[in-house]
N, C-alpha and C. Protein backbone atom coordinates (compact mmCIF):
# COMPACT_ATOMS: atom_id res chain seq x y z
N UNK A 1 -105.32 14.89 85.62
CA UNK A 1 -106.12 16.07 85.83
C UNK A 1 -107.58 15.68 85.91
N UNK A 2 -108.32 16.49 86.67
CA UNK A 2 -109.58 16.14 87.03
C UNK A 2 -110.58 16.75 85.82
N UNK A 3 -111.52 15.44 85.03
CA UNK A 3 -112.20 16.07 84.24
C UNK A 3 -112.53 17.54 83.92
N UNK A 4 -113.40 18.18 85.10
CA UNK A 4 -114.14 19.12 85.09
C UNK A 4 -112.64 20.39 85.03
N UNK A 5 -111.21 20.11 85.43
CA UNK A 5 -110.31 21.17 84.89
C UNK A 5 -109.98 21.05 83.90
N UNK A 6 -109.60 19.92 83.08
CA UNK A 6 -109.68 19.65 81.95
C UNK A 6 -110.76 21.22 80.59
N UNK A 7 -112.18 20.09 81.45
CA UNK A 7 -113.01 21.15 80.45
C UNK A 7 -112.86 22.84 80.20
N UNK A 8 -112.47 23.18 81.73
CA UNK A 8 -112.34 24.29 82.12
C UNK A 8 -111.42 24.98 81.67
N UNK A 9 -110.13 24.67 81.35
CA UNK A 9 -109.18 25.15 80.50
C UNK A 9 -109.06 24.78 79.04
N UNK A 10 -109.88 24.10 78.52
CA UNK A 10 -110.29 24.13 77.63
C UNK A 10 -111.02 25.04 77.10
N UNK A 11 -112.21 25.43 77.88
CA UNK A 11 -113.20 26.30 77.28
C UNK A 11 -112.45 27.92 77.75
N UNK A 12 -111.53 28.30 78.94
CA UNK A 12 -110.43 29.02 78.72
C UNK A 12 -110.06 28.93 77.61
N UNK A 13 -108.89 28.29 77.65
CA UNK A 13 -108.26 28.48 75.93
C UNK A 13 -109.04 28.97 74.94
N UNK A 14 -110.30 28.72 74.74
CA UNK A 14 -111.06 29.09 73.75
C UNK A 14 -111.62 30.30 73.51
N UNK A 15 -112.03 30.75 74.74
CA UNK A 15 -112.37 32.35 75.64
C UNK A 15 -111.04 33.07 75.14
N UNK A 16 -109.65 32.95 75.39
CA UNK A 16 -109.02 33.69 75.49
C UNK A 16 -108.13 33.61 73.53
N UNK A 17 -108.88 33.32 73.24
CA UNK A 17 -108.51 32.90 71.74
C UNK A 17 -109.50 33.87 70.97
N UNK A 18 -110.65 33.56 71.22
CA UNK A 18 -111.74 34.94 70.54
C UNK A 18 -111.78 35.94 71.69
N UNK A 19 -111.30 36.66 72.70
CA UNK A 19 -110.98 37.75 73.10
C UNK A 19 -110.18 38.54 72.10
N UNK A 20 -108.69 37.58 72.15
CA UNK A 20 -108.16 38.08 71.44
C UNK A 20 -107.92 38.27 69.95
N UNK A 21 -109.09 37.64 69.51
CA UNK A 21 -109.42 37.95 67.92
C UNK A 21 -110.24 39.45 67.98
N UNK A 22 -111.11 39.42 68.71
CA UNK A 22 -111.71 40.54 69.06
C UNK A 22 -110.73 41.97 69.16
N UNK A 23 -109.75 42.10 69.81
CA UNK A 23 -109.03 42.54 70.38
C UNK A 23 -107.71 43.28 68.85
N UNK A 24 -107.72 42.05 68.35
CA UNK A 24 -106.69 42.04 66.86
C UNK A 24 -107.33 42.81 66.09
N UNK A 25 -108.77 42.56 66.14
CA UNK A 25 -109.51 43.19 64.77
C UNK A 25 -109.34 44.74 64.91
N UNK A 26 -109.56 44.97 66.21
CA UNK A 26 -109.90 46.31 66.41
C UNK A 26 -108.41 46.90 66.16
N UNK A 27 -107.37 46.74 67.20
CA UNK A 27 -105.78 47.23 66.41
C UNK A 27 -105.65 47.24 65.03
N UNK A 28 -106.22 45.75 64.31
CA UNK A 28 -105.45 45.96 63.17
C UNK A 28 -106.62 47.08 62.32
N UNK A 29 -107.53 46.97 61.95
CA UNK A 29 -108.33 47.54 61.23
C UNK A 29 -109.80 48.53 61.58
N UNK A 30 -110.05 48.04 62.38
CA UNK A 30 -111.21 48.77 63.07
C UNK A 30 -110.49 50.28 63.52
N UNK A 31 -109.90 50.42 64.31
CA UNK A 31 -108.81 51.53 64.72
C UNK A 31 -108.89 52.45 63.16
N UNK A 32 -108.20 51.91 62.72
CA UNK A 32 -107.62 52.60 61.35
C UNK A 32 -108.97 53.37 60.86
N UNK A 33 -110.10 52.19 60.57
CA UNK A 33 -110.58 52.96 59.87
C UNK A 33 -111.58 53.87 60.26
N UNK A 34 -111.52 53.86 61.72
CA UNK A 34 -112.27 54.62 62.42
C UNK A 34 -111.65 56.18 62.60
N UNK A 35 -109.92 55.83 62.47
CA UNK A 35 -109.77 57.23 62.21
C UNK A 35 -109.60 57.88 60.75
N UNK A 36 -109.65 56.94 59.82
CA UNK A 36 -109.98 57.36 58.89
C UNK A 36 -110.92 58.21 58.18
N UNK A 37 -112.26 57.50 59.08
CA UNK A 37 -113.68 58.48 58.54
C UNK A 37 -113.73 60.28 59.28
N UNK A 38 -114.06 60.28 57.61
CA UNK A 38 -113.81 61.98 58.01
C UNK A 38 -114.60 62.65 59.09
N UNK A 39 -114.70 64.20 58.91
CA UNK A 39 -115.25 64.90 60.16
C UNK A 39 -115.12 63.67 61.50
N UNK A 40 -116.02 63.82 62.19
CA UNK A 40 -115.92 63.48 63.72
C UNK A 40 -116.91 61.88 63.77
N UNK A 41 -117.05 61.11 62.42
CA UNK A 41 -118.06 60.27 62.12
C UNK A 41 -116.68 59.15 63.21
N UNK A 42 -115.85 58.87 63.01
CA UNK A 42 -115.13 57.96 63.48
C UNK A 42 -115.36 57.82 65.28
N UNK A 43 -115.05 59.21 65.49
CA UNK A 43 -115.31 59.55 67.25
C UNK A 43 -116.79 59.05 67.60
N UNK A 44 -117.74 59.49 66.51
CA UNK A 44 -119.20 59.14 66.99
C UNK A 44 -119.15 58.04 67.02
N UNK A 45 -118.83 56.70 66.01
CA UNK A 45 -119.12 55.60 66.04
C UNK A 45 -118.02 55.12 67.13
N UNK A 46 -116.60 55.38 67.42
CA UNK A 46 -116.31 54.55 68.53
C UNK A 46 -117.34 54.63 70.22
N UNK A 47 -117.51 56.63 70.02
CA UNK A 47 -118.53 56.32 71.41
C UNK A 47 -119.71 55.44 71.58
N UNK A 48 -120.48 55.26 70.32
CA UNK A 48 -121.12 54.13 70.52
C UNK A 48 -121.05 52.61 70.64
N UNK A 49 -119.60 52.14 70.16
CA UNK A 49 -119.10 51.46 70.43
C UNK A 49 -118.52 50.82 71.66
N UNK A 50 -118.06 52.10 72.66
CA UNK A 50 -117.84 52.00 73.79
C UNK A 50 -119.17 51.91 74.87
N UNK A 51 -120.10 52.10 74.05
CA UNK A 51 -121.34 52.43 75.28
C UNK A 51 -122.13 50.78 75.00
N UNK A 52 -122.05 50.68 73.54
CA UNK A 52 -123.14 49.33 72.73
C UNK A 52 -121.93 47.74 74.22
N UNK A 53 -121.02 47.69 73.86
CA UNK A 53 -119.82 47.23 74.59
C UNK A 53 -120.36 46.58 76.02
N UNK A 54 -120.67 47.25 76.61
CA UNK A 54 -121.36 46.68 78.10
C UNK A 54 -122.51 45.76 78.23
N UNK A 55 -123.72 45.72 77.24
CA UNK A 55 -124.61 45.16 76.77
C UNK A 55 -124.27 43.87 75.93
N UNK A 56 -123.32 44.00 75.98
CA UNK A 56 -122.80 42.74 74.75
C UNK A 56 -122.36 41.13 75.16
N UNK A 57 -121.98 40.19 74.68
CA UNK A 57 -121.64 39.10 75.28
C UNK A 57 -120.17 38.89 75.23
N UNK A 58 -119.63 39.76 74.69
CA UNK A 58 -118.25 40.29 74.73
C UNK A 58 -117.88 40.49 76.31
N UNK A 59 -118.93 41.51 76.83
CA UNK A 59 -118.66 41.53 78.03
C UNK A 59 -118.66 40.48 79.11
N UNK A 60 -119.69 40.00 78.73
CA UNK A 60 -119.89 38.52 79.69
C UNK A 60 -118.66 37.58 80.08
N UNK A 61 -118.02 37.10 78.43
CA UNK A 61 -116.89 36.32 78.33
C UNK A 61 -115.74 37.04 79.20
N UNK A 62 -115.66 38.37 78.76
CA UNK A 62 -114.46 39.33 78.98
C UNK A 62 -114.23 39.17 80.67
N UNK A 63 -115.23 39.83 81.58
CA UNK A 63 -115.24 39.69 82.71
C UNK A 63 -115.78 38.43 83.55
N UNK A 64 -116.20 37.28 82.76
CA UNK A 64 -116.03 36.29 83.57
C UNK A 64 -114.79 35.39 83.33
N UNK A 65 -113.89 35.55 82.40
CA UNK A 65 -112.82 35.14 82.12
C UNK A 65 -111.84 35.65 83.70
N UNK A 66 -111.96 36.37 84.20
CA UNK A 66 -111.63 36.83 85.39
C UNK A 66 -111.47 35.91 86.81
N UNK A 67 -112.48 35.63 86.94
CA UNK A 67 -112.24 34.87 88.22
C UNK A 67 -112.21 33.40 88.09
N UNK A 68 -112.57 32.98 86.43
CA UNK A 68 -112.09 31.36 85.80
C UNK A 68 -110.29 31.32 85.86
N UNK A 69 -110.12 32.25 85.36
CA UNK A 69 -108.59 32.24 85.31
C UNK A 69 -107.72 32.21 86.66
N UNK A 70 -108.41 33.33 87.67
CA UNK A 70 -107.92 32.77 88.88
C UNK A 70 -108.04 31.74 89.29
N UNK A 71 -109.39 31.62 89.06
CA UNK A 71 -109.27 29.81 89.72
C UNK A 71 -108.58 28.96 89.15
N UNK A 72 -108.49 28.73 87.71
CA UNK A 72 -107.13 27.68 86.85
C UNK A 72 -105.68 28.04 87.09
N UNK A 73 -105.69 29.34 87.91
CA UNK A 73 -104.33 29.33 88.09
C UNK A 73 -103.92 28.84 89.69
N UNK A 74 -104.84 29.08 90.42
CA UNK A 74 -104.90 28.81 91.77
C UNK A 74 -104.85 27.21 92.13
N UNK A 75 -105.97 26.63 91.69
CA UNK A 75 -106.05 25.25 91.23
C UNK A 75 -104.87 24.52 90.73
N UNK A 76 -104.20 25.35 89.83
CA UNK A 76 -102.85 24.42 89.49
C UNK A 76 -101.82 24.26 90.57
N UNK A 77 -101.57 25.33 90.96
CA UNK A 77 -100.63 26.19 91.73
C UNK A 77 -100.91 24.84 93.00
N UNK A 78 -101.58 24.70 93.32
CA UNK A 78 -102.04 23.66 94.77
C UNK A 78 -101.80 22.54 94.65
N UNK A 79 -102.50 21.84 93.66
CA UNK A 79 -102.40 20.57 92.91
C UNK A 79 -101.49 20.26 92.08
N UNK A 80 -101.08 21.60 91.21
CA UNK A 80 -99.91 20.69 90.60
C UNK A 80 -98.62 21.08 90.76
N UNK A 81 -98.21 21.79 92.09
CA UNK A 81 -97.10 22.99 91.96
C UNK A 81 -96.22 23.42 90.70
N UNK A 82 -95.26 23.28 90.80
CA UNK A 82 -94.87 23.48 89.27
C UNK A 82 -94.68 23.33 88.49
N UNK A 83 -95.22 22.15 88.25
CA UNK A 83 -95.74 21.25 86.96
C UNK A 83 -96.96 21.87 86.40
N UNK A 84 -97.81 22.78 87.07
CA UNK A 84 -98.92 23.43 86.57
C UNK A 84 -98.76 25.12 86.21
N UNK A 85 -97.13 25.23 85.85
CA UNK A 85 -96.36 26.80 85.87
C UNK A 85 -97.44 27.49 84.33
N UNK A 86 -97.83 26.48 82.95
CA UNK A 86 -98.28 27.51 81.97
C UNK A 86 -99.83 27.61 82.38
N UNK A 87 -100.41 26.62 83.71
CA UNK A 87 -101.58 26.96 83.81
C UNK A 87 -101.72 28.79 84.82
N UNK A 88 -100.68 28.51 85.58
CA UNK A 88 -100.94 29.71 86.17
C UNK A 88 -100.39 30.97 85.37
N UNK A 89 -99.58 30.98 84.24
CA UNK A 89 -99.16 31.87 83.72
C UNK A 89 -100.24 32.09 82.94
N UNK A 90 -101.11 31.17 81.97
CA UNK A 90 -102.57 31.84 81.51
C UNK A 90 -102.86 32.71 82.37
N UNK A 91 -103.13 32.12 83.18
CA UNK A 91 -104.58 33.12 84.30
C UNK A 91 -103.56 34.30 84.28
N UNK A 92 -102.98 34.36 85.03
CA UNK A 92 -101.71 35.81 85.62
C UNK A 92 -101.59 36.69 84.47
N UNK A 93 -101.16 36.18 83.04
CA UNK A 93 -101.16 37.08 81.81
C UNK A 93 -102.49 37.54 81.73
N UNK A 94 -103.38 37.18 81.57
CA UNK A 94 -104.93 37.43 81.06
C UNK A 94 -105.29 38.64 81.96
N UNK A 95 -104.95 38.24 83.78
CA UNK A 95 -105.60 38.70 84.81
C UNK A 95 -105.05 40.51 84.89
N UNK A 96 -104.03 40.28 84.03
CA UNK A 96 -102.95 41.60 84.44
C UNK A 96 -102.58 42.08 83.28
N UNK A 97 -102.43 41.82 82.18
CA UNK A 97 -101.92 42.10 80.93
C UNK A 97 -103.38 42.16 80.33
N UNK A 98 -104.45 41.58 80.15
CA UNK A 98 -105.83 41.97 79.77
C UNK A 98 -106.43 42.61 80.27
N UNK A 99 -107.28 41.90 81.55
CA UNK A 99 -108.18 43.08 82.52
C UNK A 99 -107.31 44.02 83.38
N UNK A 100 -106.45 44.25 84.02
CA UNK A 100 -105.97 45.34 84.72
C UNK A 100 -105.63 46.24 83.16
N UNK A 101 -105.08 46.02 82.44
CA UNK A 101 -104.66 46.69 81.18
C UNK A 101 -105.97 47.75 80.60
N UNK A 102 -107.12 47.02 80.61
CA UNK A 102 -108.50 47.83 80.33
C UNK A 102 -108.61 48.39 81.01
N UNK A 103 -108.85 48.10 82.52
CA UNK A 103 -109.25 49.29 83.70
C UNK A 103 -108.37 50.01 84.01
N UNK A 104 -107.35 50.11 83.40
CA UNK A 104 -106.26 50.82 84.07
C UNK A 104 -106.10 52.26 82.88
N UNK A 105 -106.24 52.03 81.71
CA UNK A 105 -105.74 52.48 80.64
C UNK A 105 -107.08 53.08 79.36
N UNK A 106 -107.41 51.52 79.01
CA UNK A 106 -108.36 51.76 78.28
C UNK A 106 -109.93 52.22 78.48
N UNK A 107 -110.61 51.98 79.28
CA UNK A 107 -111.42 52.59 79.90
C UNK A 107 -111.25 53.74 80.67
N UNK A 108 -110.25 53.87 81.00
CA UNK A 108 -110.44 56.01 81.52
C UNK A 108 -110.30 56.78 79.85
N UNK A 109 -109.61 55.94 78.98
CA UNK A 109 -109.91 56.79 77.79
C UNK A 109 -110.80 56.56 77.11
N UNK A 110 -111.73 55.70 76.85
CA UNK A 110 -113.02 55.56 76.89
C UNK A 110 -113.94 56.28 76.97
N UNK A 111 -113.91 56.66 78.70
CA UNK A 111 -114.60 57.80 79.37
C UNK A 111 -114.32 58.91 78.83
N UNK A 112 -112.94 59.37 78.44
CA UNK A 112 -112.63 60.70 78.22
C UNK A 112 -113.39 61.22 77.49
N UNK A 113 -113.53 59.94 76.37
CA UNK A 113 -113.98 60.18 74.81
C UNK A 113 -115.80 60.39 74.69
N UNK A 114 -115.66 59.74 75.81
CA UNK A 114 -117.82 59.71 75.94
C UNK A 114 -117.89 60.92 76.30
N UNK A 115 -117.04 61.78 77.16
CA UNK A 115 -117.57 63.09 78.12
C UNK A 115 -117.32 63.82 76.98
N UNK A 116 -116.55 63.71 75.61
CA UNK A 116 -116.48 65.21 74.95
C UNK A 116 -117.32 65.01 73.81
N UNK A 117 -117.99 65.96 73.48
CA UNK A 117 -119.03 65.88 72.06
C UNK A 117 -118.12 65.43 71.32
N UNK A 118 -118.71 64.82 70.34
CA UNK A 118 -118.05 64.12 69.25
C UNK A 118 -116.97 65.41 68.79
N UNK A 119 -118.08 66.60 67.90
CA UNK A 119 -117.50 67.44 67.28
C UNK A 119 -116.60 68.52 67.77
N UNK A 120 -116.20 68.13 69.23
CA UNK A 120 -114.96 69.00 70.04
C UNK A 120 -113.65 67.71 70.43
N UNK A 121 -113.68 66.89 70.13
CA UNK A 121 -112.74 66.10 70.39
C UNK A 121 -111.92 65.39 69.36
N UNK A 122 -112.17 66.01 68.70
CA UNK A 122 -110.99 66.00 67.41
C UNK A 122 -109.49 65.82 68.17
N UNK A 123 -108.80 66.83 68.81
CA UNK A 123 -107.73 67.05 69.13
C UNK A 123 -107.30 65.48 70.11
N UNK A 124 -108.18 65.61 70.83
CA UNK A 124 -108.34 64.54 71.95
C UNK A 124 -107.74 62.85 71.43
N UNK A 125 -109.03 62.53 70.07
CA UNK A 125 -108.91 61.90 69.46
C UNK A 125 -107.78 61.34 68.47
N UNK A 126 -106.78 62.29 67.82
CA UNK A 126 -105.70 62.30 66.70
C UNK A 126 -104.61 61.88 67.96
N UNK A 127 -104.77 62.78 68.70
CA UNK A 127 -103.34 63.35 69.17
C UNK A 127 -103.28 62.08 70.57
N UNK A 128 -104.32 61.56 71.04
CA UNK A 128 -104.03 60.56 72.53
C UNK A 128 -104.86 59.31 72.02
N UNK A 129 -105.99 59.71 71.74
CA UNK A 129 -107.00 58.09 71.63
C UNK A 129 -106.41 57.24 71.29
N UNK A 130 -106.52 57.82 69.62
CA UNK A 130 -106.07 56.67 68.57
C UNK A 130 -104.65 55.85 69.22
N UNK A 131 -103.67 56.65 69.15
CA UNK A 131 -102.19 56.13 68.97
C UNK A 131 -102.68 55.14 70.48
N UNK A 132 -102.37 55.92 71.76
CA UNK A 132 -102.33 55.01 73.39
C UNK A 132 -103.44 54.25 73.08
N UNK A 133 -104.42 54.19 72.77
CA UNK A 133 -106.29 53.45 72.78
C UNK A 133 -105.54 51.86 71.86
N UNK A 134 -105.32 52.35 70.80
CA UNK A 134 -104.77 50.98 70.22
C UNK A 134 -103.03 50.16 70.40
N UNK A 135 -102.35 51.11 70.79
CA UNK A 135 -101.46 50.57 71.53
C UNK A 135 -101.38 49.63 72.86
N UNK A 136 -102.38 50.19 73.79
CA UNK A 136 -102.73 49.02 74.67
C UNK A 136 -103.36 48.20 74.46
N UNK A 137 -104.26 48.59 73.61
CA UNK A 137 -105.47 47.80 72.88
C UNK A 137 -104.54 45.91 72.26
N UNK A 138 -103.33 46.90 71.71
CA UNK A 138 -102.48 45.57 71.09
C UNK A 138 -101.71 44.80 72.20
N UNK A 139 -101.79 45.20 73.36
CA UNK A 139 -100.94 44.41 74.40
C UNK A 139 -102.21 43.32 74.65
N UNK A 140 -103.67 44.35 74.98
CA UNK A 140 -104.44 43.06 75.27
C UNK A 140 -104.90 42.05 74.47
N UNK A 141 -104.11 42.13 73.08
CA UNK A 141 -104.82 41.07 72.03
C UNK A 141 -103.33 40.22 72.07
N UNK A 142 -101.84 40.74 72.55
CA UNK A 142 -101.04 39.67 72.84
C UNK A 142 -101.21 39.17 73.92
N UNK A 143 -101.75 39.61 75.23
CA UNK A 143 -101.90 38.99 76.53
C UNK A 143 -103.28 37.80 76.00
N UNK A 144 -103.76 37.98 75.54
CA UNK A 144 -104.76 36.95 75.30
C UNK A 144 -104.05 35.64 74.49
N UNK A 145 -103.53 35.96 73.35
CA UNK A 145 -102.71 35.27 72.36
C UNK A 145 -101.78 34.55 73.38
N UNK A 146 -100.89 34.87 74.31
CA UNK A 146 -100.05 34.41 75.32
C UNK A 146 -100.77 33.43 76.25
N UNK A 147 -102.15 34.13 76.59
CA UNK A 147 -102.79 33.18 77.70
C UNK A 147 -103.31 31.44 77.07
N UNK A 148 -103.69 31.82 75.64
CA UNK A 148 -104.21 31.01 74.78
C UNK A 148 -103.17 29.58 75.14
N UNK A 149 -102.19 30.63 74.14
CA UNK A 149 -100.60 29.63 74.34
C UNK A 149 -100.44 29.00 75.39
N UNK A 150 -100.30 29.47 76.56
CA UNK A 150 -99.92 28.65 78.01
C UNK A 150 -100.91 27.67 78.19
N UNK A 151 -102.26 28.32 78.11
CA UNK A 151 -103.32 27.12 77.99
C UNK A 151 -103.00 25.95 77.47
N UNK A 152 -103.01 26.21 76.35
CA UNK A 152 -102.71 25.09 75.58
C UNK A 152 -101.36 24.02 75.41
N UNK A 153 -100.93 25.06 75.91
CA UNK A 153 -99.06 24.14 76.43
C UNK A 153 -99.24 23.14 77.68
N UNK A 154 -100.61 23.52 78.50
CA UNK A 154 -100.43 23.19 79.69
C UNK A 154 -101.18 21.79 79.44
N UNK A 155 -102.46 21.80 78.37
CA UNK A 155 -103.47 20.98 78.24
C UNK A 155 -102.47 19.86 77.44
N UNK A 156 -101.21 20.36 76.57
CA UNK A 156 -100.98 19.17 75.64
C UNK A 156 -99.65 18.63 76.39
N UNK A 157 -99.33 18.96 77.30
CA UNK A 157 -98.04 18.33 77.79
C UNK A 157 -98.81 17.96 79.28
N UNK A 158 -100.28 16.95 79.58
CA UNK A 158 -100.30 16.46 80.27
C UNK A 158 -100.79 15.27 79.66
């Protein structure tokens, strides 16, 4: 393998390892205790959460993990046909099970949650956010966990 893919799925693997720590925290505990806090304090702090989110370096990693992954999967796919099967299964899990998973799911509920005042979206919140918001939320902290894995299957069995 050529140095510079080497590094590259390396520093992948690593990307897709604190995504998905990121990703864990929030399912396992962040979630919870956000619906925990009484009155509508939980709704306020996730909308700011969702808005603080774009500004962040979270984002940076998140969406440039995107077209790195295509390329480590593309790159294998050419060069190593299928001898390079867990490099392209990183990218493909990440590309579709992470980011299509957010834009598809988690970000229109996102939005939902920004458009309603905190203190009218109670219902919104109990009854759809929480449960679907962290349910997908937990696919994208196993699609990351998965991408990690293939990464790393791919880096130690060459």
């Amino acid at each position: 393998m050529a140095l510079w893919f080497t590094l590259t799925c390396h520093a992948a693997a690593l990307a897709y390892g604190l995504l998905g720590g990121i990703f864990l925290a929030f399912s396992d505990f962040v979630m919870r205790a956000l619906g925990d806090t009484p009155g509508a304090g939980g709704i306020a702090a996730m909308q700011q959460i969702n808005r603080a989110v774009y500004r962040a370096v979270f984002m940076m990693i998140f969406m440039g993990m995107v077209p790195v992954s295509l390329a480590i999967a593309i790159y294998a796919w050419i060069t190593q046909g299928s001898e390079g099967w867990p490099f392209v299964v990183a990218g493909v899990v990440y590309v579709v099970f992470c980011f299509a998973t957010t834009a598809a799911f988690n970000v229109p509920m996102n939005t939902a949650l920004d458009r309603l005042p905190a203190a009218q979206a109670e219902g919104y919140w109990r009854d759809v956010y929480l449960p679907r918001w962290t349910a997908w939320n937990s696919l994208r902290t196993l699609a990351c966990a998965g991408a990690a894995v293939a990464m790393v299957w791919g880096l130690a069995t060459r």
